[in-house]
N, C-alpha and C. Protein backbone atom coordinates (compact mmCIF):
# COMPACT_ATOMS: atom_id res chain seq x y z
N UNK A 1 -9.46 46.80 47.08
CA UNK A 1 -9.22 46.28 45.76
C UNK A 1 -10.56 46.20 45.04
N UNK A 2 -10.46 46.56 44.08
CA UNK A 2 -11.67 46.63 43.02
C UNK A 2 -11.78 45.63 41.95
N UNK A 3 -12.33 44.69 41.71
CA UNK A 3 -12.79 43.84 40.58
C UNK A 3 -13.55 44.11 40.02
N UNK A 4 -13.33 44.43 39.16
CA UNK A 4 -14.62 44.47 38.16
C UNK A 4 -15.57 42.97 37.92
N UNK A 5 -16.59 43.26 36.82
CA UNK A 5 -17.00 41.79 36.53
C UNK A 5 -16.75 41.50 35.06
N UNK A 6 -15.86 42.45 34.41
CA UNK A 6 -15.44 42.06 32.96
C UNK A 6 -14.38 41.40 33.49
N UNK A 7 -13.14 41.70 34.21
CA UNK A 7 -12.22 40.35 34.59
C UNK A 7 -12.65 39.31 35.58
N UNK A 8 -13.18 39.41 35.87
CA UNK A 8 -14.15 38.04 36.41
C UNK A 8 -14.11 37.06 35.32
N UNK A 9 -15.05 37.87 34.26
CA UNK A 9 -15.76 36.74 33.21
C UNK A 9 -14.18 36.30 32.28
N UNK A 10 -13.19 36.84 31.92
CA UNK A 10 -12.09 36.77 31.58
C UNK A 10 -11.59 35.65 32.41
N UNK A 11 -11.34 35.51 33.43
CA UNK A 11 -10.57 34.68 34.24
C UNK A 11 -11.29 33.10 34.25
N UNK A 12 -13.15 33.72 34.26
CA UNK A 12 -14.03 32.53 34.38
C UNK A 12 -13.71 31.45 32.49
N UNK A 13 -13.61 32.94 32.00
CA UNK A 13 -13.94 32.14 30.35
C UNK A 13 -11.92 31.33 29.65
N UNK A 14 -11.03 31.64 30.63
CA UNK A 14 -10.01 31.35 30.53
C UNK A 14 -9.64 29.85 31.12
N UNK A 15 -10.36 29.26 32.20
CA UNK A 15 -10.30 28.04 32.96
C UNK A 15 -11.23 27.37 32.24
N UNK A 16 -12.20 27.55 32.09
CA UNK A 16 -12.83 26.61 30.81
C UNK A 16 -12.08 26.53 29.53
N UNK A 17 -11.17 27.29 28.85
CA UNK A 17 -11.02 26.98 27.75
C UNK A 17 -9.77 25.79 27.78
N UNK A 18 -9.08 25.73 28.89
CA UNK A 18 -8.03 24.55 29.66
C UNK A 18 -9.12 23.16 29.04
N UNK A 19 -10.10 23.43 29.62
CA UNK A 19 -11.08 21.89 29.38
C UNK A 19 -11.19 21.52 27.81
N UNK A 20 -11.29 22.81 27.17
CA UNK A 20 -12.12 22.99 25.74
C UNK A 20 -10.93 22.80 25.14
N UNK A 21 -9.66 23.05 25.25
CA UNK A 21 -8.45 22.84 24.28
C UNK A 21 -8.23 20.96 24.70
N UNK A 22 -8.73 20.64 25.27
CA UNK A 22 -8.26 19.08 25.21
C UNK A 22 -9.17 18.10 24.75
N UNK A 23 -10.47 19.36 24.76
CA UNK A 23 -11.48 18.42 23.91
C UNK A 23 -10.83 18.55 22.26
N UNK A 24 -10.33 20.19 22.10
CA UNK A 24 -10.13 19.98 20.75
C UNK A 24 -8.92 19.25 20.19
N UNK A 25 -7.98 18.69 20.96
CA UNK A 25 -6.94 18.11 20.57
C UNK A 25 -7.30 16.70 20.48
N UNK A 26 -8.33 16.13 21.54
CA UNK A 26 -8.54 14.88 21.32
C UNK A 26 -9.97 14.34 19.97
N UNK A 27 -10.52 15.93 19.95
CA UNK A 27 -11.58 15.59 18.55
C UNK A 27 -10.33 15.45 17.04
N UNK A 28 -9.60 16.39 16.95
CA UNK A 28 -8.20 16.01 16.55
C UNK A 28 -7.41 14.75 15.59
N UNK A 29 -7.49 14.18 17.35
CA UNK A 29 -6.99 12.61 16.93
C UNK A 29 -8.28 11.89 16.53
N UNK A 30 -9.72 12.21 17.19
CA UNK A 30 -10.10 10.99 16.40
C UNK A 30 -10.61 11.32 14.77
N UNK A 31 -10.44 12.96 14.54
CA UNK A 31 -10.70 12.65 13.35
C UNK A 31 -9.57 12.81 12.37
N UNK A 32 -8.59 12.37 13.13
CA UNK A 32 -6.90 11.84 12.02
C UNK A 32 -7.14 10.04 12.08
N UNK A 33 -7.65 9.93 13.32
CA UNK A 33 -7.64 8.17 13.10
C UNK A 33 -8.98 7.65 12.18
N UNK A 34 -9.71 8.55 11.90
CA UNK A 34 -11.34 8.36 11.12
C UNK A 34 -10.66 8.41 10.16
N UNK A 35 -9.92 9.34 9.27
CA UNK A 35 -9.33 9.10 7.88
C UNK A 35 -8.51 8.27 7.52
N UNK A 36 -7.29 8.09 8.41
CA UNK A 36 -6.99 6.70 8.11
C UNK A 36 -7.69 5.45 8.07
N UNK A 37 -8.60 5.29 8.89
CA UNK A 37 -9.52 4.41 8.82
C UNK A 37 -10.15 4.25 7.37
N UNK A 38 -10.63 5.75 7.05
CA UNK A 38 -11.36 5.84 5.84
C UNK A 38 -10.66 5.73 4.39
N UNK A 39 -9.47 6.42 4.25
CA UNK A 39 -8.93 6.35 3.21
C UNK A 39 -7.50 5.89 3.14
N UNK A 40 -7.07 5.56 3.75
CA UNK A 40 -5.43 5.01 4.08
C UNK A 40 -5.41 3.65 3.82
N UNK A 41 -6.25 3.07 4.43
CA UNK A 41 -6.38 1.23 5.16
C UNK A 41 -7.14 0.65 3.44
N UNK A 42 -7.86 1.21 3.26
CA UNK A 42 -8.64 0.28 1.99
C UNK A 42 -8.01 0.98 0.82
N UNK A 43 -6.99 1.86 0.61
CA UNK A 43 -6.80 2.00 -0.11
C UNK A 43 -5.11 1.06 -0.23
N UNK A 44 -4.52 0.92 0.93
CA UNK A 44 -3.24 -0.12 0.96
C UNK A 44 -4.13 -1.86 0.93
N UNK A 45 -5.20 -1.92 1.16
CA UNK A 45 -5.52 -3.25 0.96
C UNK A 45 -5.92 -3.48 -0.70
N UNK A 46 -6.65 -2.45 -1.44
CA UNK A 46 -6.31 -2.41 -2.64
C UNK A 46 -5.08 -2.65 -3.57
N UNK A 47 -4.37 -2.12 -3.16
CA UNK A 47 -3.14 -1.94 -3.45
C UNK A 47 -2.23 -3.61 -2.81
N UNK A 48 -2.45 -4.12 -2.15
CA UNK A 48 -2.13 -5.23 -2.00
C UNK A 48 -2.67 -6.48 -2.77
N UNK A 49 -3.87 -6.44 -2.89
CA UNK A 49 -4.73 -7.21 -3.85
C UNK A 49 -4.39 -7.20 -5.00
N UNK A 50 -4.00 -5.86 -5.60
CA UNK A 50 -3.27 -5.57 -7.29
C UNK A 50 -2.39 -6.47 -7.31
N UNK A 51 -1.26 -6.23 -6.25
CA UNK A 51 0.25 -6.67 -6.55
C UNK A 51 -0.07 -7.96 -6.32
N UNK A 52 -0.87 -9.19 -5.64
CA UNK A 52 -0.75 -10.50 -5.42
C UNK A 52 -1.71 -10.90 -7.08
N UNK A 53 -2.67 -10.20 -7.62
CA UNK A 53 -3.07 -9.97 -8.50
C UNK A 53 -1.74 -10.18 -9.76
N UNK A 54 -1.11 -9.50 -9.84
CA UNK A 54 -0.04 -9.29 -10.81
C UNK A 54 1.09 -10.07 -10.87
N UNK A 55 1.08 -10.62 -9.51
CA UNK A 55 2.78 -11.98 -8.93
C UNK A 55 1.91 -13.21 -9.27
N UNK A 56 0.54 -13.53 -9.28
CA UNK A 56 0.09 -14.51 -9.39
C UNK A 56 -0.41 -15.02 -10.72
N UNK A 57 -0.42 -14.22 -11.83
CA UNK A 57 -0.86 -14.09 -12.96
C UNK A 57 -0.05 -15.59 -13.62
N UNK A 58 -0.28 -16.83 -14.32
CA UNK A 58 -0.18 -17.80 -14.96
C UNK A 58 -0.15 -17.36 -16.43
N UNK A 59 0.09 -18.67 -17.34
CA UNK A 59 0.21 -18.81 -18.42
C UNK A 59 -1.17 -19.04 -19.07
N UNK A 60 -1.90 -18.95 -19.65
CA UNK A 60 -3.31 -19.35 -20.24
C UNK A 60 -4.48 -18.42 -19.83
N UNK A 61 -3.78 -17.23 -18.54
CA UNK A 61 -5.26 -16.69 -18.21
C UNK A 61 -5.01 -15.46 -19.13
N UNK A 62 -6.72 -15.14 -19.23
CA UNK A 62 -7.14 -13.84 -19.55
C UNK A 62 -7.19 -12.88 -18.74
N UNK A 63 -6.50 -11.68 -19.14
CA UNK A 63 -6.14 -10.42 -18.14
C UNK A 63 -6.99 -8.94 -18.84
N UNK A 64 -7.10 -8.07 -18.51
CA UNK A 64 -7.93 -6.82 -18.72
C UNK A 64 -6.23 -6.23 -18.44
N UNK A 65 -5.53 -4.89 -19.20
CA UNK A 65 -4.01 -4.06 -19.12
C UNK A 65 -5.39 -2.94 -18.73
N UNK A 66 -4.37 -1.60 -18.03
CA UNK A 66 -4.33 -0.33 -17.93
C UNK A 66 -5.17 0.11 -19.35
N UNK A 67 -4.82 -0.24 -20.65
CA UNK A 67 -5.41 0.50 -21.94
C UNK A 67 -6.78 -0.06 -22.08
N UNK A 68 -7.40 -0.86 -21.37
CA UNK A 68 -8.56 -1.62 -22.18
C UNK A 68 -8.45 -2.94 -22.80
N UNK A 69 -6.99 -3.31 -22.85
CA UNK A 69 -6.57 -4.74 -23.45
C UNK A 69 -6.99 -6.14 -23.24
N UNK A 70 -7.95 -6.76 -23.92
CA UNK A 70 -7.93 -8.04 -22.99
C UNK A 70 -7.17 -9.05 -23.66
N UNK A 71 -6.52 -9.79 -23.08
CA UNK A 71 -5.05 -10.07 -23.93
C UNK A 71 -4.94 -11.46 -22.86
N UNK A 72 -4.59 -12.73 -23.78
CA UNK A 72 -4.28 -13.96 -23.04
C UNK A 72 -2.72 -13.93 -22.44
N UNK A 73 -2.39 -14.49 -21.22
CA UNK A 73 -0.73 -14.60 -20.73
C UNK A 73 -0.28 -15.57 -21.08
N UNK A 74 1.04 -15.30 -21.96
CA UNK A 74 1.83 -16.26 -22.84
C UNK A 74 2.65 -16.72 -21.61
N UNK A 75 3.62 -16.19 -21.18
CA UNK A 75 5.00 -16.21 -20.44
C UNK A 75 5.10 -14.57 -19.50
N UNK A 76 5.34 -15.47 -18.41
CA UNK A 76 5.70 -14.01 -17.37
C UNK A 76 6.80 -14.35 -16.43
N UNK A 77 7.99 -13.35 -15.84
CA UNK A 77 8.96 -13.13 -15.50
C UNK A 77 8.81 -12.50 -14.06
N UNK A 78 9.89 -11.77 -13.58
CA UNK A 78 9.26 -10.89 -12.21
C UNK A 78 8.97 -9.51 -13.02
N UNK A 79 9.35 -9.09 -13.90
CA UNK A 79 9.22 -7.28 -13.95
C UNK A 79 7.96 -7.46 -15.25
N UNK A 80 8.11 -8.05 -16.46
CA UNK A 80 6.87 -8.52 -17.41
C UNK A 80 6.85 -9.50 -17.64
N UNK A 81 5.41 -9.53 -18.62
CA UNK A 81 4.61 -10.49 -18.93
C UNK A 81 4.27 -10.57 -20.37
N UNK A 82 4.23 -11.42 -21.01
CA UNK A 82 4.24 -11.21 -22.44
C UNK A 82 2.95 -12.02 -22.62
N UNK A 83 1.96 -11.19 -23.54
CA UNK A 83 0.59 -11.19 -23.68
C UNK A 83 0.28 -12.01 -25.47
N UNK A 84 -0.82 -12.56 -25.19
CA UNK A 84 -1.15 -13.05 -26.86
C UNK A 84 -2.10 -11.77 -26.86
N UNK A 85 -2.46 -11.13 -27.77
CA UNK A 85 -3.70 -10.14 -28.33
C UNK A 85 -4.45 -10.92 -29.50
N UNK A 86 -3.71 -11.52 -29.83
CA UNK A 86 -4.80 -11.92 -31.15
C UNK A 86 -3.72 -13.27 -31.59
N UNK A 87 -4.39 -13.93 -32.13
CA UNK A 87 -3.34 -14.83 -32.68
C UNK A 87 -2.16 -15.27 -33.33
N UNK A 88 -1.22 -15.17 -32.79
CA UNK A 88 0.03 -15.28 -33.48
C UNK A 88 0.56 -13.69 -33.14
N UNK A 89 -0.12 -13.15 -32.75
CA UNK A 89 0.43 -12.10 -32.20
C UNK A 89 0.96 -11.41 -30.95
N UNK A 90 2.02 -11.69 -30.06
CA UNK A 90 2.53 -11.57 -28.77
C UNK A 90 2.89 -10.08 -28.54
N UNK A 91 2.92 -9.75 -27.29
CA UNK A 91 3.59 -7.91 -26.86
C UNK A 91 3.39 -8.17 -25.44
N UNK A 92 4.85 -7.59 -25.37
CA UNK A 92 5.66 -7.91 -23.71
C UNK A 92 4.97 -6.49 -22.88
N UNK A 93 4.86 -6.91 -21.89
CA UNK A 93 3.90 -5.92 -20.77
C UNK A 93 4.38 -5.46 -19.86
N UNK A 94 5.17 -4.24 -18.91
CA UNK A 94 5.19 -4.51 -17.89
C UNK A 94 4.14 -5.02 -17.07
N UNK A 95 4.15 -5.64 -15.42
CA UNK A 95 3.33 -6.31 -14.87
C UNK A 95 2.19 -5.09 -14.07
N UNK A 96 2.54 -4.23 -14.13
CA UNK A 96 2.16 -3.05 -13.01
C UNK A 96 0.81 -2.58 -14.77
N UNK A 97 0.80 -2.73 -15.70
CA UNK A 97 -0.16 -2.54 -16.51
C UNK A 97 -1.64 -3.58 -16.60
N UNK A 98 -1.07 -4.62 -15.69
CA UNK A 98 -2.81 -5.30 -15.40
C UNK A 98 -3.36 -4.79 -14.45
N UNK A 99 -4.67 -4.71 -14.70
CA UNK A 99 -5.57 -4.33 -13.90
C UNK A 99 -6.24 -5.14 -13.37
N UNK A 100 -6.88 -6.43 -13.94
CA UNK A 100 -7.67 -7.77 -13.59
C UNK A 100 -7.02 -8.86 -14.42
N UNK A 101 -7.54 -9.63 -13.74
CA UNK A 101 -7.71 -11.37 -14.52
C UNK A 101 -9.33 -11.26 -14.78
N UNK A 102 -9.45 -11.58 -16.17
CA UNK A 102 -10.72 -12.18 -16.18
C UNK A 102 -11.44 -13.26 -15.90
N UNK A 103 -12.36 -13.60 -15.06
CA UNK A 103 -12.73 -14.68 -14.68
C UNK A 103 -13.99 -15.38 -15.92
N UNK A 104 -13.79 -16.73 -16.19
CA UNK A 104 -14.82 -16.76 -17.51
C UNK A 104 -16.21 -17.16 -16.83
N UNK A 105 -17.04 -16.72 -17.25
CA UNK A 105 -18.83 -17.15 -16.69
C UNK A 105 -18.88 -18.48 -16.83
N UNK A 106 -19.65 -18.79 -15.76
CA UNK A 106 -20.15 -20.01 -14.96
C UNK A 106 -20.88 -20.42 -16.60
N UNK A 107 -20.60 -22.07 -16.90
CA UNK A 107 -21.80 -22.45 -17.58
C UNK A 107 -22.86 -22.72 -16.79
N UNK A 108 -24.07 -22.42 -17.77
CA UNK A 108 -25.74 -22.80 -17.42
C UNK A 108 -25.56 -23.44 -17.45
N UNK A 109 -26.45 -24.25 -16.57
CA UNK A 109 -27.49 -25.78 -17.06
C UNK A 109 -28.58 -25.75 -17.97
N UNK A 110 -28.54 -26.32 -19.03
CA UNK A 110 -29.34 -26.14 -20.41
C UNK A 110 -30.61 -27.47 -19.45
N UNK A 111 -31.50 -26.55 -19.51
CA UNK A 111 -33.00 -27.49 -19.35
C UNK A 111 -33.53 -28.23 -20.58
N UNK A 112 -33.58 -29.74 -20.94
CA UNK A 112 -34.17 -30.36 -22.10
C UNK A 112 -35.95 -30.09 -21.73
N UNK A 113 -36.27 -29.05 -22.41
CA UNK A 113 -38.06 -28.73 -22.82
C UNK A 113 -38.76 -30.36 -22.71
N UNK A 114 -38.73 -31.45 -22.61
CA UNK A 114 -39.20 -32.23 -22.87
C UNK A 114 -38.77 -33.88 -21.64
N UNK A 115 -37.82 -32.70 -21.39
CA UNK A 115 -38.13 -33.72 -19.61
C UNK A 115 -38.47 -33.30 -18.91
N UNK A 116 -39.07 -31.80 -18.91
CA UNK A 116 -39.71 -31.41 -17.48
C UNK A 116 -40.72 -31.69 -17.59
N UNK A 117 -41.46 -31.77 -16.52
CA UNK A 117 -42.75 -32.25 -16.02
C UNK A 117 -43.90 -30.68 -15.86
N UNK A 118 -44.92 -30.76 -16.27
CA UNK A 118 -45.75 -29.79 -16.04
C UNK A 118 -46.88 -30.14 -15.05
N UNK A 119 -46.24 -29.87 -14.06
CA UNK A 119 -47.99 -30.47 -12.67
C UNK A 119 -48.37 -28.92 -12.72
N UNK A 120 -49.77 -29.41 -12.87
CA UNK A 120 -50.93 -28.38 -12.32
C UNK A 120 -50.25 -27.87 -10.69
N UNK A 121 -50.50 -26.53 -10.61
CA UNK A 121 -50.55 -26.03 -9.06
C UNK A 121 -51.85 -26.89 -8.22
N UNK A 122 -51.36 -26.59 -6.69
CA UNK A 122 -51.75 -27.64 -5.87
C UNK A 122 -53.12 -26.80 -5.59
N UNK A 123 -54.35 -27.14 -5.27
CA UNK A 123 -55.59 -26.61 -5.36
C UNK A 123 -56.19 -26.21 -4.00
């Protein structure tokens, strides 16, 4: 019987690739579980934050809509929300059109010029 050494290397390069197909099935999974990781998961936690965002929305706050709107909440329901824009002026919203609540800035503490103390630095 005659062997050559081209089916040799055939037979040799065929039992390694047994090893190499399970590396590639398991590189595979981890890079199907890396994208979910990456873009699946923070994008449903987003998406959860909106909607408790939008069920939680009150009467008196300031909201940012989908258009650019920043518009005070008059009265809200489960499906809309009916917005002040300007005074005396109301327009019903669906709820899925907010984007934020605005939060209003912290007041400063106003420093009186004339109670602080000026000490020289220490020498």
């Amino acid at each position: 019987m005659l062997v050559s050494s081209g089916s040799v290397a055939v037979v040799l390069a065929a039992s390694k690739n047994s090893g190499s197909s399970a590396f590639s099935y398991l590189f595979l999974v981890v890079l199907i579980v890396g994208a979910y990781l990456l873009f699946v998961r923070p994008a449903k936690a987003r998406q959860r934050r909106a909607l408790e965002t939008r069920n939680n929305v009150a009467p008196g706050v300031e909201v940012v809509t989908t258009a650019g709107l920043i518009a005070t909440v008059v009265s809200s329901d489960d499906e809309t929300v009916t917005l002040e824009i300007s005074p005396g002026v109301q327009s019903k919203f669906l709820k899925q059109a907010i984007v934020r609540v605005v939060t209003p800035p912290e007041p400063h503490e106003e420093i009186d010029p004339d109670s602080t103390e000026q000490t020289p630095p220490p020498a």
